[in-house]
Protein backbone atom coordinates (compact mmCIF):
# COMPACT_ATOMS: atom_id res chain seq x y z
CA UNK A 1 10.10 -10.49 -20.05
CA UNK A 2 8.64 -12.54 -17.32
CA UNK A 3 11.58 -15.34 -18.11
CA UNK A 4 14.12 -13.10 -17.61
CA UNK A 5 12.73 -11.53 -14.65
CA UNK A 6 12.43 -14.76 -13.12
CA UNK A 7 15.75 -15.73 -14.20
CA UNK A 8 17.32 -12.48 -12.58
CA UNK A 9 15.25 -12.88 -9.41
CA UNK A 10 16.47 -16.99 -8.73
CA UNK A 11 20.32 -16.04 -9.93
CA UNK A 12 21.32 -12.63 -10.73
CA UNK A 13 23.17 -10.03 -8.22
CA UNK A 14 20.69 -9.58 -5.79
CA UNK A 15 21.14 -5.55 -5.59
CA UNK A 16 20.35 -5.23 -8.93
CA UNK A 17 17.27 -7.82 -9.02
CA UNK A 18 16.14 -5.38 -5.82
CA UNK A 19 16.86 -1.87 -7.62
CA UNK A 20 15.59 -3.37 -10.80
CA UNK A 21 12.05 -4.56 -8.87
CA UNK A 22 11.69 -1.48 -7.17
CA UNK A 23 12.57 1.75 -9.22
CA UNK A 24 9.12 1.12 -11.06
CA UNK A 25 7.11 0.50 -7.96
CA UNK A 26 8.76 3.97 -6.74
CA UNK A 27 7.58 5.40 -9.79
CA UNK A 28 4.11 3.95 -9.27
CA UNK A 29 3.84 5.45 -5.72
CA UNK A 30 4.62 8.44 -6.74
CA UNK A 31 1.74 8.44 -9.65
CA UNK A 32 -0.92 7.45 -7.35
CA UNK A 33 0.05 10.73 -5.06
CA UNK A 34 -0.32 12.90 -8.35
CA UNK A 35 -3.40 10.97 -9.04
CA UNK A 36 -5.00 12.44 -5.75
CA UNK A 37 -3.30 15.46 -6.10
CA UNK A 38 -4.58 16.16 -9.56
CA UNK A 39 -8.06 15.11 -7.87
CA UNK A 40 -7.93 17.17 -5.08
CA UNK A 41 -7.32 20.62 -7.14
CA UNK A 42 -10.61 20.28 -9.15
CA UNK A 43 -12.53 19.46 -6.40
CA UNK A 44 -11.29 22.61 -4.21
CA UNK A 45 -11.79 24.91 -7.63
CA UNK A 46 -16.13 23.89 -7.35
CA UNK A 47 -16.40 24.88 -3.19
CA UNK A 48 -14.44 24.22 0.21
CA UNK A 49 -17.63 22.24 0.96
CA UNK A 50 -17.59 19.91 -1.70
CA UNK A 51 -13.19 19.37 -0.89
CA UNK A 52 -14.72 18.63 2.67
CA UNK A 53 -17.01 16.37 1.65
CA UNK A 54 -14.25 14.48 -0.45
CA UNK A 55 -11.73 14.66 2.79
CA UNK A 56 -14.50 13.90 4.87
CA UNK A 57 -15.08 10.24 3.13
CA UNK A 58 -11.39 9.14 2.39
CA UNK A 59 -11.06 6.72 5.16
CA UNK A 60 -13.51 5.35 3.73
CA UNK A 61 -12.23 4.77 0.64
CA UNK A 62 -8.95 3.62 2.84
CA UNK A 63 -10.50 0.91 3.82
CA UNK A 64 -12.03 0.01 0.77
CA UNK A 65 -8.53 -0.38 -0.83
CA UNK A 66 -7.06 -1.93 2.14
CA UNK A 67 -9.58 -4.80 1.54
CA UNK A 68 -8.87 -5.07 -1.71
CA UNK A 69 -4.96 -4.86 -1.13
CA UNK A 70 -5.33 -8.37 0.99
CA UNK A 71 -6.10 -10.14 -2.58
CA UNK A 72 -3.35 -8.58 -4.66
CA UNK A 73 -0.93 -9.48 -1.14
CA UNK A 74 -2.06 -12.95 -1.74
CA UNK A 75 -1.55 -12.84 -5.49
CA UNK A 76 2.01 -11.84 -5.40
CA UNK A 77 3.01 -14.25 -2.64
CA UNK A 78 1.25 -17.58 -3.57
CA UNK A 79 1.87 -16.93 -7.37
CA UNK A 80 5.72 -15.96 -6.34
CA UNK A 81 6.12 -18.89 -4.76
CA UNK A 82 4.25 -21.48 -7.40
CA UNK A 83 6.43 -20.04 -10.32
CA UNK A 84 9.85 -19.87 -8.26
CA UNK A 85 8.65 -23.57 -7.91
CA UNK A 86 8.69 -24.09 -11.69
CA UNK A 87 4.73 -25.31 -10.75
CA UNK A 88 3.04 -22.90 -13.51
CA UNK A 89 -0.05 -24.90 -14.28
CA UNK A 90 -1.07 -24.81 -10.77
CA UNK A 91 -0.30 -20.90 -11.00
CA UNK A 92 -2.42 -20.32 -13.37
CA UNK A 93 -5.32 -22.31 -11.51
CA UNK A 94 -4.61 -20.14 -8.79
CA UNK A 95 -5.18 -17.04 -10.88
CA UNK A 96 -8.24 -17.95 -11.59
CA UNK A 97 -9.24 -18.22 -8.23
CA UNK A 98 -8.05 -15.02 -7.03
CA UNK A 99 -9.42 -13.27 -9.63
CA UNK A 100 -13.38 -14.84 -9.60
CA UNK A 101 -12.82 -14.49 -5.53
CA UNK A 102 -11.89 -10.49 -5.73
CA UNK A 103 -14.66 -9.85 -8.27
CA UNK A 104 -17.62 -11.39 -6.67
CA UNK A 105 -16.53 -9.99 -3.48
CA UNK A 106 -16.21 -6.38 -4.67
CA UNK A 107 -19.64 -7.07 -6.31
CA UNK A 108 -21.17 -7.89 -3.09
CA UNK A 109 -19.18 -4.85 -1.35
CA UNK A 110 -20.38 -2.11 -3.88
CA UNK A 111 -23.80 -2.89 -3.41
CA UNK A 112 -24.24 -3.23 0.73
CA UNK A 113 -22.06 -0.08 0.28
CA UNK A 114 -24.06 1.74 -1.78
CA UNK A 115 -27.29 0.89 0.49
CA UNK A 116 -25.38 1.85 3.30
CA UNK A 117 -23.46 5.18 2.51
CA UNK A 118 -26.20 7.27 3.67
CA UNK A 119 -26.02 5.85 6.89
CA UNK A 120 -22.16 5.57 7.17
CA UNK A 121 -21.83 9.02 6.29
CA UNK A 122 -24.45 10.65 8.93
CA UNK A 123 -23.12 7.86 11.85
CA UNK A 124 -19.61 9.41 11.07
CA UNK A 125 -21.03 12.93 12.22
CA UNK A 126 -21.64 14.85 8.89
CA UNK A 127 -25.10 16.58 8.70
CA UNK A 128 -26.39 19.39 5.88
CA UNK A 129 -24.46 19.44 2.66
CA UNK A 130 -21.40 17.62 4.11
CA UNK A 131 -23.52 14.57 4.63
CA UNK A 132 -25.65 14.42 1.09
CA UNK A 133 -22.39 15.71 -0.74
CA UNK A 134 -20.57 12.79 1.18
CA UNK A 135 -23.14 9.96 0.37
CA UNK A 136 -23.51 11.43 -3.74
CA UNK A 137 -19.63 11.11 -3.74
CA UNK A 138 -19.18 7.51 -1.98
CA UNK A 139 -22.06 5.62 -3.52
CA UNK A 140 -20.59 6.41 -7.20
CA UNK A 141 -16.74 5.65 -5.93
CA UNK A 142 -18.59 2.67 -4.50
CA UNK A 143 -19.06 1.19 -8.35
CA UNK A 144 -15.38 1.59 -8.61
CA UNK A 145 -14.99 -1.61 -6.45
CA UNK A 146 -15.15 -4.20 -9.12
CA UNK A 147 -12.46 -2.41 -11.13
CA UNK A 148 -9.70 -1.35 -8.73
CA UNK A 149 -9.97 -4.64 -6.72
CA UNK A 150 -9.53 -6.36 -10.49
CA UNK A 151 -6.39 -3.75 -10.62
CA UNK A 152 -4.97 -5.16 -7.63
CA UNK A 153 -5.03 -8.39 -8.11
CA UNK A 154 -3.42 -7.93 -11.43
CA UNK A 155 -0.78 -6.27 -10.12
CA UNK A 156 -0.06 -9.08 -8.15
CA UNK A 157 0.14 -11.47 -10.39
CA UNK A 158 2.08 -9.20 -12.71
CA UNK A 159 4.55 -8.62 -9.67
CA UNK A 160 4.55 -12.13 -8.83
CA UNK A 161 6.40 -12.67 -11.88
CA UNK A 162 8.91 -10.23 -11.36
CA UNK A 163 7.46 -7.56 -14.04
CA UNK A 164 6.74 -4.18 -11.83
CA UNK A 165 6.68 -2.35 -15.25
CA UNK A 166 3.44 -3.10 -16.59
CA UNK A 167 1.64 -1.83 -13.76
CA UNK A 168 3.49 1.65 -13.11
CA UNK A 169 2.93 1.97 -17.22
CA UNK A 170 -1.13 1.09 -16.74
CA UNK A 171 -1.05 3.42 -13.67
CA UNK A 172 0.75 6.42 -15.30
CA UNK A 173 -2.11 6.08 -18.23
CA UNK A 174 -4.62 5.78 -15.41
CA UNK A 175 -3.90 8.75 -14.09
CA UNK A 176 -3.50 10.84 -16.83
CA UNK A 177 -6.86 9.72 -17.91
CA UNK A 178 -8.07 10.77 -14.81
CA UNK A 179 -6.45 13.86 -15.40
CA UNK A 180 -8.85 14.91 -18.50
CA UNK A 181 -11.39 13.79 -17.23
CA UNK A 182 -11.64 15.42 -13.92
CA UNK A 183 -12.40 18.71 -15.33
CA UNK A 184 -14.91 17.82 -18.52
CA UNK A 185 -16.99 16.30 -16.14
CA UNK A 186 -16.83 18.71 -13.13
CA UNK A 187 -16.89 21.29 -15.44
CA UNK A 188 -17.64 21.19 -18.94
CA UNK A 189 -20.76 18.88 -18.30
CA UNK A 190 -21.44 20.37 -14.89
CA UNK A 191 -21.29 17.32 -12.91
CA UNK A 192 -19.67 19.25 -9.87
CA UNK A 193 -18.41 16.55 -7.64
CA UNK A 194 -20.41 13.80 -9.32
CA UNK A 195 -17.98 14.03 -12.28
CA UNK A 196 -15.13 13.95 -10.44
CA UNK A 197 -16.42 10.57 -9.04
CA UNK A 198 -16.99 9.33 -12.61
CA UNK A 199 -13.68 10.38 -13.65
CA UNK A 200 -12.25 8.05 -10.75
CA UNK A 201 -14.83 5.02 -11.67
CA UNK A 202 -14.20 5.54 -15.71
CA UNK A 203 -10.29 6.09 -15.12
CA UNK A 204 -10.04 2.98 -13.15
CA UNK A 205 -12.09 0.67 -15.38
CA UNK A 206 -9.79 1.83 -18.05
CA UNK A 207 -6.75 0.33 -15.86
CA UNK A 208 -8.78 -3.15 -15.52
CA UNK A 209 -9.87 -3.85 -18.86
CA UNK A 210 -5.91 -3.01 -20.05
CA UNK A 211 -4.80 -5.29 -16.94
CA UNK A 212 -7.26 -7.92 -18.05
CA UNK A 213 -5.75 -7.86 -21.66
CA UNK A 214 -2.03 -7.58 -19.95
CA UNK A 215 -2.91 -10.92 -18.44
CA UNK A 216 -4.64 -12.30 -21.38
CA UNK A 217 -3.06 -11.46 -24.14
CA UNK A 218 0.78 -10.24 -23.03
CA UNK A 219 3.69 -12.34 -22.18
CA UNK A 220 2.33 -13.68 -18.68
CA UNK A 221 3.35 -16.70 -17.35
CA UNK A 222 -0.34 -17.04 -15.04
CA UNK A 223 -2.41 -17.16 -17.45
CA UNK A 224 -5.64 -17.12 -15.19
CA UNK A 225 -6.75 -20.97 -16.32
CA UNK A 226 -10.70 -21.24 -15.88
CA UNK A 227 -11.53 -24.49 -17.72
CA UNK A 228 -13.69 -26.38 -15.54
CA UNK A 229 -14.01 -23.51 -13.22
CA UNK A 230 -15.06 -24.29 -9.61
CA UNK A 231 -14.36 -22.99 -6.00
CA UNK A 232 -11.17 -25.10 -4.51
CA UNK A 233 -11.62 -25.00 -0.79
CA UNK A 234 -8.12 -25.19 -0.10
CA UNK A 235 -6.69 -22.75 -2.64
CA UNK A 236 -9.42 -20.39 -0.72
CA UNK A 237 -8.46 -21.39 2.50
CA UNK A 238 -4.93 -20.47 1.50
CA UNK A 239 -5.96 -17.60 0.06
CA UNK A 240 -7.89 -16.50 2.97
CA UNK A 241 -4.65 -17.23 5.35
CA UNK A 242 -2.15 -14.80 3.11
CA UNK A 243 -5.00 -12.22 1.99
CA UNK A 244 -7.48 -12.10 4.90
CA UNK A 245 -4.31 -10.54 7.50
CA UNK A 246 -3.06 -7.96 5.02
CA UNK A 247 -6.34 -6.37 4.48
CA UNK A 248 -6.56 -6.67 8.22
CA UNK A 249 -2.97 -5.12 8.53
CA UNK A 250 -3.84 -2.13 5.68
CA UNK A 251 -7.66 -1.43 7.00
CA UNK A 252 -6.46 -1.77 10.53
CA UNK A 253 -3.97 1.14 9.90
CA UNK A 254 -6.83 3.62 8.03
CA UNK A 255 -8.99 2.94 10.65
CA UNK A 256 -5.99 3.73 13.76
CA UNK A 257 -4.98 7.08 11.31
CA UNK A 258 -7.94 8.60 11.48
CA UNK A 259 -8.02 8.14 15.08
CA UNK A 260 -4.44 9.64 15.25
CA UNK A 261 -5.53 12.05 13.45
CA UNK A 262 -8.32 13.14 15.67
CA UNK A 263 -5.60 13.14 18.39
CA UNK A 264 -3.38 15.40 16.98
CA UNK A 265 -6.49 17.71 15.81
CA UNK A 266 -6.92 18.24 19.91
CA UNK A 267 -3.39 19.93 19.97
CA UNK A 268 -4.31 22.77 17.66
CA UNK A 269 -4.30 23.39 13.76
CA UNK A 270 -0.29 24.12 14.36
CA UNK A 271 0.43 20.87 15.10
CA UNK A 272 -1.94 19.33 12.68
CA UNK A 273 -0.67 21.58 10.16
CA UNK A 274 3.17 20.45 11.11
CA UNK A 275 2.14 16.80 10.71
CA UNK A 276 0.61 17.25 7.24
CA UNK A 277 3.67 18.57 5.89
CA UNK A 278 6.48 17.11 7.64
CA UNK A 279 4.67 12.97 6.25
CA UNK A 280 4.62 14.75 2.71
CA UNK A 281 8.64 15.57 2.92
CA UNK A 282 9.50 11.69 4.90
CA UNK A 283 7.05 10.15 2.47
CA UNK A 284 8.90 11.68 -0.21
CA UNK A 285 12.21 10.60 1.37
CA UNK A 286 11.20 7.28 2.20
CA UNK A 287 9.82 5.90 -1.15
CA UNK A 288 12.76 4.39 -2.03
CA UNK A 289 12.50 2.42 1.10
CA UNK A 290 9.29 1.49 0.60
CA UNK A 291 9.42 0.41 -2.78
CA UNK A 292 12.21 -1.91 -1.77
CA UNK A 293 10.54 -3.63 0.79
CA UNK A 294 7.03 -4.32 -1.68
CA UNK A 295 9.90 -5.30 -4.40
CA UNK A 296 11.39 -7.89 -1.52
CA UNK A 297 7.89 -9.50 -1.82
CA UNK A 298 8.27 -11.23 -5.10
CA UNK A 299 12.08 -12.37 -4.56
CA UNK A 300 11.63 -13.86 -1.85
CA UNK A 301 8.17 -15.95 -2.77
CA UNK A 302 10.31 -16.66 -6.02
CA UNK A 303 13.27 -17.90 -4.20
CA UNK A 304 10.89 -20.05 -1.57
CA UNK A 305 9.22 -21.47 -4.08
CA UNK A 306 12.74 -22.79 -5.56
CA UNK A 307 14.02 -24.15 -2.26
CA UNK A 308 16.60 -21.73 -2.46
CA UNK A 309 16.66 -20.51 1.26
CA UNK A 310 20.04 -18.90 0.92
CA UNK A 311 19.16 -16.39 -1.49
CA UNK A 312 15.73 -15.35 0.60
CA UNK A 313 18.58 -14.27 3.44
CA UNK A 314 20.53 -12.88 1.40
CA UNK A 315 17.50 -10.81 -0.29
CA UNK A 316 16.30 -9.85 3.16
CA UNK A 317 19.82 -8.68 4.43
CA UNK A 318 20.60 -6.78 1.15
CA UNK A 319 16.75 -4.97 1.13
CA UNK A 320 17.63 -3.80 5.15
CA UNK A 321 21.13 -2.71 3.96
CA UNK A 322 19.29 -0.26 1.46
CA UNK A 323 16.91 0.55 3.93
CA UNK A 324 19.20 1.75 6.40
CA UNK A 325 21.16 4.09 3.88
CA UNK A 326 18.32 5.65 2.64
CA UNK A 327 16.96 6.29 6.11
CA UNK A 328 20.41 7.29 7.11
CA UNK A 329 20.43 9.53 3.76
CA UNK A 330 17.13 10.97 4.47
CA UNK A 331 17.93 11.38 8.51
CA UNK A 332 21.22 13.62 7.00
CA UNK A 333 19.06 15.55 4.79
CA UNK A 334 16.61 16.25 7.36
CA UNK A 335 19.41 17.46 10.12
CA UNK A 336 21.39 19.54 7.72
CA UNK A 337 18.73 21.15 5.69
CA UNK A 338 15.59 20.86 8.08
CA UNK A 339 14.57 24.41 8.27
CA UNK A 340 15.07 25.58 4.55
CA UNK A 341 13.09 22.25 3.42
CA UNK A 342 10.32 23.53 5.81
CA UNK A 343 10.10 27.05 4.52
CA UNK A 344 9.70 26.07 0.87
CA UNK A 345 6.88 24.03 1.50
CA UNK A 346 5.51 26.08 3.85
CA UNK A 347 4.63 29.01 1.33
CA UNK A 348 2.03 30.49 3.03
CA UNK A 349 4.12 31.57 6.41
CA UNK A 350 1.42 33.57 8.61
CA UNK A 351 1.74 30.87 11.43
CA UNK A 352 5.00 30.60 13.12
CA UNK A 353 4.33 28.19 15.19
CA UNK A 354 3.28 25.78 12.33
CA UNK A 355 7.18 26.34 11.40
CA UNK A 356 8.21 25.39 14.91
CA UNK A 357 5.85 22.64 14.97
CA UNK A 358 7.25 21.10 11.69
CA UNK A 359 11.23 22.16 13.08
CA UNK A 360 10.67 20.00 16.41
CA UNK A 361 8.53 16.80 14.74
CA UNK A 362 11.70 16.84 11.93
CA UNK A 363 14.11 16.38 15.11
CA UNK A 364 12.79 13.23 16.32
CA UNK A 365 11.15 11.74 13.28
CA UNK A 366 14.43 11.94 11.08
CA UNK A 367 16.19 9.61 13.75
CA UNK A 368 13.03 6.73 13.35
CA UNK A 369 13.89 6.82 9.30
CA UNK A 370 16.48 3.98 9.52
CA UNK A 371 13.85 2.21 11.10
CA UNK A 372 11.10 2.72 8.79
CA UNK A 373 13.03 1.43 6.02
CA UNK A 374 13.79 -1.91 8.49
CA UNK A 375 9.97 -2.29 8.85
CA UNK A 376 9.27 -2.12 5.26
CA UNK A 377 12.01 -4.52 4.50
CA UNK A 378 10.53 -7.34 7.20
CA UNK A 379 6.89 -6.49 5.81
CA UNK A 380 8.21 -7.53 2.60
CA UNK A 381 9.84 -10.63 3.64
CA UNK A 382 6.52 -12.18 5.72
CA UNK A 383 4.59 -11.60 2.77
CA UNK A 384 6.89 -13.02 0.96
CA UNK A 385 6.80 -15.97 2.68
CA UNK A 386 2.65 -15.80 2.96
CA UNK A 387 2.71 -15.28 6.76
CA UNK A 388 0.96 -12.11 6.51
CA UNK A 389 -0.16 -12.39 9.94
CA UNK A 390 3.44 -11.02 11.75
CA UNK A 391 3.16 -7.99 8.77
CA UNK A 392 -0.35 -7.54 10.04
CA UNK A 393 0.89 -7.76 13.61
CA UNK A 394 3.58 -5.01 12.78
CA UNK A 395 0.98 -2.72 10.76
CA UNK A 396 -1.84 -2.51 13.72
CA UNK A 397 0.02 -2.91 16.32
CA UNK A 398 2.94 0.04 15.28
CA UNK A 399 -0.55 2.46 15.93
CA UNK A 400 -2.72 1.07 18.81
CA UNK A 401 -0.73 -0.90 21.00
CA UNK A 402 1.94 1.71 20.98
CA UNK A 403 2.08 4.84 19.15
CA UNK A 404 -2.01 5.97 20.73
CA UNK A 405 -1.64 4.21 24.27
CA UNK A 406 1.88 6.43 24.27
CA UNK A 407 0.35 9.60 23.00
CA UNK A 408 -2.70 9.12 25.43
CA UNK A 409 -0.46 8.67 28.50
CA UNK A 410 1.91 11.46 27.54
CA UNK A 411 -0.88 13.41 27.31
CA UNK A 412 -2.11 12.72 30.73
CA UNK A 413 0.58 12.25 32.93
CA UNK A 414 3.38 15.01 31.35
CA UNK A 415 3.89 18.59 30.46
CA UNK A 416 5.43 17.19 27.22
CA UNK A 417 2.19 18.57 24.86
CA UNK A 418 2.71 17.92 21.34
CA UNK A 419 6.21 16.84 21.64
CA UNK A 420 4.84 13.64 23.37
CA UNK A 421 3.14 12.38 19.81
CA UNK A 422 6.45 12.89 17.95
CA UNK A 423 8.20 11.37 20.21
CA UNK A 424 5.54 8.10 20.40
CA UNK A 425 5.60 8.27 16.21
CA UNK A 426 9.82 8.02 16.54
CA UNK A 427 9.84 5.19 19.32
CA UNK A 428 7.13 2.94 17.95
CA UNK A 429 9.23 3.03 14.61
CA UNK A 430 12.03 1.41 16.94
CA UNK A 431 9.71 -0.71 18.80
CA UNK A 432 8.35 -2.36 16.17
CA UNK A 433 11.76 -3.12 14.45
CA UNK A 434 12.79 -5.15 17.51
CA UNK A 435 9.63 -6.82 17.23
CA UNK A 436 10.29 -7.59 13.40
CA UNK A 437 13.37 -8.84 14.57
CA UNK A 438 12.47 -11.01 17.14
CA UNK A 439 10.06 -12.72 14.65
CA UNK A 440 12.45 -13.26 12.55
CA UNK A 441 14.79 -14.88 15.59
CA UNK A 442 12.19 -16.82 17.23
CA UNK A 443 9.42 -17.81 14.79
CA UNK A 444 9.14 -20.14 11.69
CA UNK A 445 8.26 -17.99 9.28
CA UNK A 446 10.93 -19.59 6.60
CA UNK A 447 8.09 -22.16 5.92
CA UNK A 448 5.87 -20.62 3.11
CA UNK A 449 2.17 -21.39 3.17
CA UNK A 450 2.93 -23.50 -0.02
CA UNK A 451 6.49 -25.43 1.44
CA UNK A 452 4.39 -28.41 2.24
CA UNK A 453 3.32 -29.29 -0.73
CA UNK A 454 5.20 -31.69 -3.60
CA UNK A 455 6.35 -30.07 -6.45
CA UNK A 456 5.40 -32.05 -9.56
CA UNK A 457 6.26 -29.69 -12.70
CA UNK A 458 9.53 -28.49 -14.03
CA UNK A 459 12.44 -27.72 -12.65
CA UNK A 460 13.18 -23.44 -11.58
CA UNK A 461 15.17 -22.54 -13.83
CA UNK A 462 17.86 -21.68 -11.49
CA UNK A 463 18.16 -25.39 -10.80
CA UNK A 464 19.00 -26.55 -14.73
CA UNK A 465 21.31 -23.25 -15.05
């Protein structure tokens, strides 16, 4: 498989090497919301305090995977770029590096964590049974580290090659693991919200160990090599360059959220209530988008890596043209069939100003959708290429140098009350497209963090065909 992906990805019709890529990545997405889902219901069935408790510590756990995100952002654009390249030895060296790099740093992160959780929990404000319920709950997700941080950088790899399949396949599994587990330890051993934590850690070793035999064993063309094994300070350093700005970007962005969040909470549970469900229905919408744009990741470190600069346009310009319909799709849905969307997710309809709420953040949210898709489509690209840093610049600055500054001064200085913050969520989508834009105008980010160096292996394939 991994041949003919990368054969597709350096020479076939770039729509299809783009739908191809990113139907399974949809798929994925969606798997990991029905993983939390599925979570989330057993927890509420034991106590609201104990679904608190979980709710309470999830940024937490946001920025735990948004750490770990940096190294499988790193894997998929380095490793695109070595194999588009034809340089697989030196692919596989980096695999190695990656991986003995994201273990021993999730080793070291699950135990200060679990020292600390105690005192993360109670700084965050939770006292009583919020706060030990909290701690019990984080320090065992804590020894789940190791294994989704191992996931990740699997995934990577595995996408680095082109093959999106094996992952949403080890993911579905994952998940439905979780699924039977979640209540025999909650319930049948009466665990409470312990065993929901081990269902998470036991669930998500499962998905490493079958990664780790993926890689091994499977069809992979990085081959993590470890003969010899030592610490390269430049593969590190270049490692650290791609990796260390997207976990920036990702934990930058849980940590601004849960301020936003916090915002919006001052406007009343209507509004909060309004936001909830109106990201469920976009994110819905929008996966297509976004599944394009993580696809665009791997095509275009394939094509760099092959010196084939025409195609990385072309992949780029295709990835926005999909973008832009399925915003436009969604923005058509949304205006046309707004208030009957609302109502059936809104079951429960003793509010009606949670309706109006959700009616007027559809109005200006729907326009921004076009725009989403653009900024997933440039966040592909600059990974892609390894310069993380101008996705990291979009990511964190999208939510505090515009969408919060705007929502604070809106606040303050007009009558506009809660339609200020839809309005600031619309126009920083727009903002920060002109600013993807004018990176891509202005600044070199054609030259991948490997285009320096000599290629000294095969031939790409797309270069002998």
């Amino acid at each position: 498989m991994a041949k003919d992906r990368t054969e597709l990805i350096l020479s076939g019709n770039m729509y299809r090497v783009l739908v191809t890529l990113s139907i399974p990545i949809i798929i994925n997405s969606l798997i990991q919301q029905l993983y939390s889902l599925v979570d989330s219901l057993w927890v509420s069935r034991i106590s609201s305090v104990h679904f608190a408790a979980v709710t309470f510590v999830w940024p937490i756990n946001w920025l735990l995977v948004s750490l770990g995100a940096g190294f499988g952002v790193a894997g998929t654009s380095l490793l695109s770029q070595l194999l588009g390249g034809g340089q697989q030895a030196r692919a596989r060296t980096y695999a190695a590096q990656l991986l003995a790099a994201s273990v021993l740093f999730s080793l070291a992160l699950s135990i200060v964590g679990y020292v600390l959780a105690p005192f993360v929990v109670r700084l965050m404000g939770a006292t009583g049974d919020l706060a030990e319920l909290g701690t019990l709950y984080l320090q065992i997700v804590y020894w789940d580290l190791p294994f989704m941080f191992l996931a990740l950088v699997i995934n990577g790899m595995l996408h680095a090659q082109g093959d999106t399949i094996t992952p949403t396949i080890l993911s579905g599994v994952s998940a439905a693991l979780n699924a039977v587990l979640d209540p025999i330890f909650i319930f049948t051993l009466n665990w409470g919200l312990a065993g929901a934590a081990w269902a998470t850690v036991v669930s998500r070793a499962f998905l490493a160990v079958a990664a780790v035999v993926v890689l091994l064993r499977g069809g992979s063309k990085v081959k993590p090599s470890f003969a010899r094994f030592r610490f390269e300070k430049q593969i590190m350093q270049e490692i650290g360059r791609v990796g260390l700005p997207a976990s920036i970007g990702q934990s930058g962005a849980a940590l601004g959220f849960a301020v936003f969040n916090g915002l919006i909470a001052s406007y009343g549970t209507a509004t909060l209530a309004a936001y909830g469900m109106v990201n469920r229905i976009t994110s819905l919408l929008m996966q297509p988008a976004m599944g394009t744009g993580q696809a665009l990741t791997a095509i275009v470190g394939q094509n760099l890596g092959a010196d084939q600069m025409s195609r990385v346009k072309e992949s780029f310009f295709k990835a926005v043209q999909l973008a832009v319909l399925i915003g436009g799709v969604g923005c058509a849905v949304l205006f046309l069939f707004g208030e009957p969307i609302i109502l059936f997710f809104m079951q429960a309809r003793d509010d009606p100003a949670v309706i109006t709420e959700s009616l007027n953040y559809l109005t200006y949210v729907s326009v921004s959708l076009p725009f989403m898709g653009i900024i997933s489509a440039f966040a592909g690209l600059y990974q892609g290429t390894g310069n993380t840093k101008y996705a990291m610049n979009m990511e964190v600055g999208r939510l505090w140098f515009v969408r919060l500054p705007m929502i604070v001064l809106l606040g303050r200085f007009t009558s506009w009350g809660s339609t200020g913050i839809w309005f600031s969520m619309s126009f920083s989508n727009f903002l920060i497209s002109l600013y993807g834009y004018w990176i891509y105008r202005t600044r070199p980010w054609l030259q991948g963090v490997l285009a320096k160096q000599k290629q000294t292996e095969a031939k790409p394939l797309s270069a002998v065909n």
